[in-house]
N, C-alpha and C. Protein backbone atom coordinates (compact mmCIF):
# COMPACT_ATOMS: atom_id res chain seq x y z
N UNK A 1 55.68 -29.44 24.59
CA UNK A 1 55.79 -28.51 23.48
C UNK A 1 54.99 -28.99 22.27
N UNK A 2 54.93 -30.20 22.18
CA UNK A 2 54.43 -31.00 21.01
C UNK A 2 52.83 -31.02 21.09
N UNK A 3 52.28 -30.61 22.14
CA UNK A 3 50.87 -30.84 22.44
C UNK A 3 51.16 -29.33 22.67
N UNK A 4 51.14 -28.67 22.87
CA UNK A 4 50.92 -26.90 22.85
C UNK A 4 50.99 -26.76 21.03
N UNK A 5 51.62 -26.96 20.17
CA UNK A 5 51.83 -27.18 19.05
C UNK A 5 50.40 -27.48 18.17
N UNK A 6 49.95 -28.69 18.70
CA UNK A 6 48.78 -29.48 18.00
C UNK A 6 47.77 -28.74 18.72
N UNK A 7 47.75 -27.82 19.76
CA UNK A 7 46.37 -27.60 20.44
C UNK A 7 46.49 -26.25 19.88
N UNK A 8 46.96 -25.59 19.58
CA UNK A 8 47.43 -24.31 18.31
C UNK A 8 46.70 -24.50 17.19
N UNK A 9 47.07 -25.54 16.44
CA UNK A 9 46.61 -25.81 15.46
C UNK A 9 45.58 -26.57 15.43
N UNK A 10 44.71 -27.33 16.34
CA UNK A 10 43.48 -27.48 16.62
C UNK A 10 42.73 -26.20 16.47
N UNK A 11 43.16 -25.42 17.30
CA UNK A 11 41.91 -24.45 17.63
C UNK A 11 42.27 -23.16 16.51
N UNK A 12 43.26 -23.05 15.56
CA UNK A 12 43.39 -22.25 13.98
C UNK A 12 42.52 -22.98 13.36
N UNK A 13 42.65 -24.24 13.24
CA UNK A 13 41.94 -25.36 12.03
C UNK A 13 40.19 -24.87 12.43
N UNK A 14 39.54 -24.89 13.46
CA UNK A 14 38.51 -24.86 13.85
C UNK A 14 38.27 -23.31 13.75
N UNK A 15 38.76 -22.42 14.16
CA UNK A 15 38.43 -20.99 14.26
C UNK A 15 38.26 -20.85 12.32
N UNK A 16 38.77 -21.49 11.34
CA UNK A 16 38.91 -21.31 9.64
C UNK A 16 37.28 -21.93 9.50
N UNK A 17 37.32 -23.28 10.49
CA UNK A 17 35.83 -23.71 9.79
C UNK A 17 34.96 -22.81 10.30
N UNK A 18 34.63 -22.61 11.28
CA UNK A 18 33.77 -21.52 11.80
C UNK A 18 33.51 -20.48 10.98
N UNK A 19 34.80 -19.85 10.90
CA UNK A 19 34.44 -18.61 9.47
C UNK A 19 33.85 -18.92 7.91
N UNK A 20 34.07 -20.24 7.83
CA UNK A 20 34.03 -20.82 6.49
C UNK A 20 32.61 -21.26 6.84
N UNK A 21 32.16 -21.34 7.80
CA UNK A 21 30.50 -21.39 7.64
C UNK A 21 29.62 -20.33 7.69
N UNK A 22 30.51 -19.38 8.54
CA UNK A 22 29.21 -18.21 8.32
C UNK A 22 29.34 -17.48 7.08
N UNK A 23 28.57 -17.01 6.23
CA UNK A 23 27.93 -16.31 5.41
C UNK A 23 27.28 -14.93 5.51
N UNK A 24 27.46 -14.39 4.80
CA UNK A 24 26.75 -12.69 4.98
C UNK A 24 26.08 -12.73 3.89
N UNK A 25 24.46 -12.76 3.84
CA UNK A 25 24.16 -12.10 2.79
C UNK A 25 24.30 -10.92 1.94
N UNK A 26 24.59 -9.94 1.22
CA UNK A 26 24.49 -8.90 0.71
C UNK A 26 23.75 -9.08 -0.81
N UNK A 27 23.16 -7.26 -0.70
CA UNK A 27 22.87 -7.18 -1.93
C UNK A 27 23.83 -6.05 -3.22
N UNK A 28 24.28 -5.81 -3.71
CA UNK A 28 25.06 -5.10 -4.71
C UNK A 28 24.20 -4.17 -5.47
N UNK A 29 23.71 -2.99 -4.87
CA UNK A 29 22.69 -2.30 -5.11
C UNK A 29 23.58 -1.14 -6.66
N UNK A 30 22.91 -1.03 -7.49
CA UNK A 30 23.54 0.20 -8.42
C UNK A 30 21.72 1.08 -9.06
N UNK A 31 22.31 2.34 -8.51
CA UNK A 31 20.94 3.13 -9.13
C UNK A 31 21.62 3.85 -9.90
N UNK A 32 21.05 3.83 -11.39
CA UNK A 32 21.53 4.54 -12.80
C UNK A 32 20.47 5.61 -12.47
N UNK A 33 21.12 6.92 -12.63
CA UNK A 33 20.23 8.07 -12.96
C UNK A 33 20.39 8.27 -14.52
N UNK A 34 19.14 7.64 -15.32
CA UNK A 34 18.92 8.33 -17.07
C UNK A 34 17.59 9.04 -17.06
N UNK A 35 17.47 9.94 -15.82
CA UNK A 35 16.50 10.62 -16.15
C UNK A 35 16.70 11.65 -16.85
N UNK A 36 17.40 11.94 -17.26
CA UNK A 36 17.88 13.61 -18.09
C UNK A 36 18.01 14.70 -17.04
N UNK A 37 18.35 14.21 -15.90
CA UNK A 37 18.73 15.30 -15.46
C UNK A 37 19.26 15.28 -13.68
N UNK A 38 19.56 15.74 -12.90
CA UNK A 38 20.22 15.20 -11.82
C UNK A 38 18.85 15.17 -10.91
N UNK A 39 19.46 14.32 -9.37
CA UNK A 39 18.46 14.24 -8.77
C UNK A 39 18.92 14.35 -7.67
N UNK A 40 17.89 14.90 -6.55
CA UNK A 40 18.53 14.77 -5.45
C UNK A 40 17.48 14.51 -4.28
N UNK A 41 18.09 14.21 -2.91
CA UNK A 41 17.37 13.72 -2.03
C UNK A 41 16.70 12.48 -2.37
N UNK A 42 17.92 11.20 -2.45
CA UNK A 42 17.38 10.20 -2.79
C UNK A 42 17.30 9.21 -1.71
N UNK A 43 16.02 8.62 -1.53
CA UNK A 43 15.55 7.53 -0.64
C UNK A 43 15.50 6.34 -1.05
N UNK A 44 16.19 5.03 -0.52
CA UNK A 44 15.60 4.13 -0.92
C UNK A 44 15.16 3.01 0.94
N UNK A 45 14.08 2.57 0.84
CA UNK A 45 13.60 1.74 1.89
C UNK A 45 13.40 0.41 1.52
N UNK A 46 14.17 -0.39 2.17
CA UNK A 46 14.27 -1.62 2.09
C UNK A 46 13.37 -2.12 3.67
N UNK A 47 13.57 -3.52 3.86
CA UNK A 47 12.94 -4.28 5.18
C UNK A 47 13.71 -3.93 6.20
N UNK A 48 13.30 -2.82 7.11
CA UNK A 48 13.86 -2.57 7.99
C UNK A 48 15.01 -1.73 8.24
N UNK A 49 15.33 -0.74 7.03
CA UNK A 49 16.72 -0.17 7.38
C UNK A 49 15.87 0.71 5.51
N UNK A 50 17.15 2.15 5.43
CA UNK A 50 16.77 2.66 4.20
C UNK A 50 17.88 3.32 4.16
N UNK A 51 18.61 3.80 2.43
CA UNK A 51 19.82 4.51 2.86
C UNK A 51 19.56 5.36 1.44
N UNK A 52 20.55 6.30 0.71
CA UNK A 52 20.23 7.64 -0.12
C UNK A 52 21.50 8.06 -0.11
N UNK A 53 21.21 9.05 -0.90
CA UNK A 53 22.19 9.90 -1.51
C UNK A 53 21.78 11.56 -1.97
N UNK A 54 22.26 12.49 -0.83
CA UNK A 54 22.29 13.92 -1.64
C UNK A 54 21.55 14.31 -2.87
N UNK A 55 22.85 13.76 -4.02
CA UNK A 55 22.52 13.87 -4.80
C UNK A 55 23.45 12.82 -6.24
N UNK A 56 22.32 12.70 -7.36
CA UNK A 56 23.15 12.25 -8.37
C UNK A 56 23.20 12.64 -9.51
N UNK A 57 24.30 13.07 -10.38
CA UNK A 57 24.00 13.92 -11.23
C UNK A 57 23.72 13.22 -12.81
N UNK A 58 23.64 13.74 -14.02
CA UNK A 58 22.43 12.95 -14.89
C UNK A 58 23.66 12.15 -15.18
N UNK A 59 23.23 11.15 -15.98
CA UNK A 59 23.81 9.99 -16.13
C UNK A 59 25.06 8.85 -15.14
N UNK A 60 24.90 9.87 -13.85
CA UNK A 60 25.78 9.06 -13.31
C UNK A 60 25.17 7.37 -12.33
N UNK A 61 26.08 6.95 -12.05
CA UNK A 61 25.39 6.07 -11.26
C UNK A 61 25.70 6.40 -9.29
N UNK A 62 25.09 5.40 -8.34
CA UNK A 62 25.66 5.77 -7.19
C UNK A 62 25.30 4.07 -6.84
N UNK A 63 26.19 3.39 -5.88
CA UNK A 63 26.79 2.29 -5.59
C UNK A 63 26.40 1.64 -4.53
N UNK A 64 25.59 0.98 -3.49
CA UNK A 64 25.50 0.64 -2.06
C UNK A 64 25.23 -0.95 -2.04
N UNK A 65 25.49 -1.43 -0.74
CA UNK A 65 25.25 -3.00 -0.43
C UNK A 65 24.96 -2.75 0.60
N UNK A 66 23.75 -3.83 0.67
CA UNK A 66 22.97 -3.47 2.04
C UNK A 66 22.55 -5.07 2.20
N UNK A 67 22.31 -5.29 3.48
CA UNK A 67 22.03 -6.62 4.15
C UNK A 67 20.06 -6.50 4.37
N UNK A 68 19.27 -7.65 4.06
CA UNK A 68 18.34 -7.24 4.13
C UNK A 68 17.56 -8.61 5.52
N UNK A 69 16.79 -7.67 6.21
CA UNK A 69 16.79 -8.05 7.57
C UNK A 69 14.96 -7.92 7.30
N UNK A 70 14.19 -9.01 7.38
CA UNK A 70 12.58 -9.05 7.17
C UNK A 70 12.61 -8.96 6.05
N UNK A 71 11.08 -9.02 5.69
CA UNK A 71 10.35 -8.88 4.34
C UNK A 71 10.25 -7.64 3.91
N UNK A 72 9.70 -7.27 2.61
CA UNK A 72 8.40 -6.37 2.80
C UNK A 72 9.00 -5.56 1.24
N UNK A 73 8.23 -4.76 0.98
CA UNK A 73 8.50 -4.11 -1.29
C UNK A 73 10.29 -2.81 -0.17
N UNK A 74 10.85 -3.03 -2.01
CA UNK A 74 11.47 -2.26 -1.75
C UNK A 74 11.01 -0.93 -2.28
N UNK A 75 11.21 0.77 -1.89
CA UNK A 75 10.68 1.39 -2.35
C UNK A 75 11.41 2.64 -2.48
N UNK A 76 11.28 3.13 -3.56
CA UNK A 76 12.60 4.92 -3.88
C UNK A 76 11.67 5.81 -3.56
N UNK A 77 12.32 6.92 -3.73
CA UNK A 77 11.60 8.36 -3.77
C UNK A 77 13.04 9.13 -3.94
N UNK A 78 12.53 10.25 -4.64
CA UNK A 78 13.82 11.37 -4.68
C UNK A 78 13.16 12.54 -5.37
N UNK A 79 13.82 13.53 -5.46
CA UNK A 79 13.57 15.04 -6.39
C UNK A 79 13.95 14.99 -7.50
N UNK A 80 12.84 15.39 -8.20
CA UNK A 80 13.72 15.36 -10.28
C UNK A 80 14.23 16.56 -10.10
N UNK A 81 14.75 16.87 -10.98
CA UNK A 81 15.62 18.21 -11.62
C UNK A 81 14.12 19.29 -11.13
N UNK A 82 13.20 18.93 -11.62
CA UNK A 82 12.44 19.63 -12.07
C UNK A 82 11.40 19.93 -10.40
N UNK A 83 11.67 19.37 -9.37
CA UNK A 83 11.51 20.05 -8.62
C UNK A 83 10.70 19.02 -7.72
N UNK A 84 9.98 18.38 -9.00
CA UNK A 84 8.94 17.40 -8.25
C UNK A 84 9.54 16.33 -7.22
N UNK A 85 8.35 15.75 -6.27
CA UNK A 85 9.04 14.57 -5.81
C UNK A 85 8.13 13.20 -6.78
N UNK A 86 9.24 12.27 -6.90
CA UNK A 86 8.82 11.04 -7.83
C UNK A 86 9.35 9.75 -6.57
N UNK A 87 8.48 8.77 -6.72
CA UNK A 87 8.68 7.82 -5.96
C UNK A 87 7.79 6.01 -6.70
N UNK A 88 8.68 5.54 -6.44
CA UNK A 88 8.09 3.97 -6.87
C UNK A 88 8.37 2.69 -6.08
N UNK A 89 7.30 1.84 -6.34
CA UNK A 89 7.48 0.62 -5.44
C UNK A 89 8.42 -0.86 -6.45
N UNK A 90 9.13 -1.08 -5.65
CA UNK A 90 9.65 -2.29 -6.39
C UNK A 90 9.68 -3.52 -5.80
N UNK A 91 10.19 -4.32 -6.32
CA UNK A 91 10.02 -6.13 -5.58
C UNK A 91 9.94 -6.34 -3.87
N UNK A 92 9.15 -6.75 -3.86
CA UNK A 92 9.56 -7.26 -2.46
C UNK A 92 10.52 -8.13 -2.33
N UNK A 93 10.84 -7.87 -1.05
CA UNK A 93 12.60 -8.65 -0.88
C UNK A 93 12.62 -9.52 0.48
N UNK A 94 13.54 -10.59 0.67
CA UNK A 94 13.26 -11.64 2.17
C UNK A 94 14.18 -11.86 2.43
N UNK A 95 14.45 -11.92 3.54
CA UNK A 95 15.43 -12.11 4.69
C UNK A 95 16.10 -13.22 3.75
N UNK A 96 17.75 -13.22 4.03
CA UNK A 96 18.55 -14.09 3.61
C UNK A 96 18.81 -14.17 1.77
N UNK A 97 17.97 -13.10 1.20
CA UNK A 97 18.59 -12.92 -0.35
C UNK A 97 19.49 -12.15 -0.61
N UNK A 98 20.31 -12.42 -1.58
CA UNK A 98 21.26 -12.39 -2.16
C UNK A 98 21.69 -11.82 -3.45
N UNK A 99 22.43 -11.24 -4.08
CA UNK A 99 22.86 -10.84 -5.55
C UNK A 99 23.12 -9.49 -5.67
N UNK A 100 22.45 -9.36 -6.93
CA UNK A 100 22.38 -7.73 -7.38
C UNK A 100 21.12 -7.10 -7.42
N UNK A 101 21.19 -5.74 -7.91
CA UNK A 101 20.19 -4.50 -8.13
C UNK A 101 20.37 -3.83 -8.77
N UNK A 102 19.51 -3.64 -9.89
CA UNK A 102 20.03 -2.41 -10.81
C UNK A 102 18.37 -1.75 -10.19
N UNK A 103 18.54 -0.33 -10.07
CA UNK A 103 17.26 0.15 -10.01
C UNK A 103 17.65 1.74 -11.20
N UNK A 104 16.91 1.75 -12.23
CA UNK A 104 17.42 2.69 -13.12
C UNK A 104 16.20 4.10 -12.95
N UNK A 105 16.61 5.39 -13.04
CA UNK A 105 15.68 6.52 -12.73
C UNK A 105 15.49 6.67 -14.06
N UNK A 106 14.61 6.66 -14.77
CA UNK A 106 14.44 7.03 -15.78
C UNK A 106 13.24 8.48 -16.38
N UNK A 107 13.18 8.93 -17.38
CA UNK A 107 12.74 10.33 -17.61
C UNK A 107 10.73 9.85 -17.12
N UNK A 108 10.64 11.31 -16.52
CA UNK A 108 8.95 11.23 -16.41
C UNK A 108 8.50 10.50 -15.52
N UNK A 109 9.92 10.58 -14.82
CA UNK A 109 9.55 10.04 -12.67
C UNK A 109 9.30 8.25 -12.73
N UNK A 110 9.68 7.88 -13.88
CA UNK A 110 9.56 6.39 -14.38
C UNK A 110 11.34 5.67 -13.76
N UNK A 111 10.94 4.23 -13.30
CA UNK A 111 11.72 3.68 -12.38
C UNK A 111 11.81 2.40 -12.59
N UNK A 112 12.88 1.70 -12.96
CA UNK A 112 12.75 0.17 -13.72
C UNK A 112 13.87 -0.40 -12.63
N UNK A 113 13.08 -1.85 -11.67
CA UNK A 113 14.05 -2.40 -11.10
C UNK A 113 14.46 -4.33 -11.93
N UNK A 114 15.96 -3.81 -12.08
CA UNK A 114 16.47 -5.36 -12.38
C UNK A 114 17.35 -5.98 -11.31
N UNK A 115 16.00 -7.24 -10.55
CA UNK A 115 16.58 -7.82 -9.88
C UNK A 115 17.47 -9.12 -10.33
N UNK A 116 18.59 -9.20 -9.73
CA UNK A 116 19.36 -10.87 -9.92
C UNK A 116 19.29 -11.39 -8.61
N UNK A 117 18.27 -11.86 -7.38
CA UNK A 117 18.49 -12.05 -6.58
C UNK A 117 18.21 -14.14 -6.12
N UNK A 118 19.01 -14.60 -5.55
CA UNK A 118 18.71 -15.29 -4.98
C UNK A 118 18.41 -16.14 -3.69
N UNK A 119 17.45 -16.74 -3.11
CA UNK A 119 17.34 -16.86 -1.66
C UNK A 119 17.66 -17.52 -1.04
């Protein structure tokens, strides 16, 4: 009983380190729409994977975390109010980084990314 006991708690103790080593990168993505006006059909493409939103309406924000898998620029596109499509290139990004994203829409199809990332 005493060795069924300790071989229990061997293999809990070990299954904690195991988890306690792996790591997930993520990134904490937030896109501010201050373009004056809502937007929709929004794209964003990262290394290997890309994700969006319908729509966002003016001043709101919309929220995603995404794991980034290869290299390569990150890049938006979406519809202004006004009908047009607007699109911009931002940082390139590498396997295994980390942090935040602010990417802000701003008026006149203008697009400001603040990265906090680390690798």
């Amino acid at each position: 009983m005493i060795r069924n006991r300790f071989g229990a708690g061997l293999l809990a103790a070990a299954s904690l380190a195991a988890l306690a080593g792996c790591h997930s990168y993520h990134v904490e993505t937030t896109i501010e729409n201050r373009s004056g006006g809502a937007v929709t059909l929004l794209e964003v493409d990262y290394p290997s994977a890309s994700f969006g939103a319908d729509a966002i309406a003016s001043g709101a924000d919309f929220h995603y975390r995404f794991q980034i898998q290869g290299s390569g620029p990150l890049k938006v596109q979406y519809t202004q109010s006004n009908g047009k499509t607007a699109s911009a290139t931002g940082p390139s990004l590498h396997q295994g980084q980390e942090g935040r994203l602010q990417i802000v829409l701003l008026p006149d199809a203008k697009v400001e990314f603040e990265p906090d990332l680390k690798p």
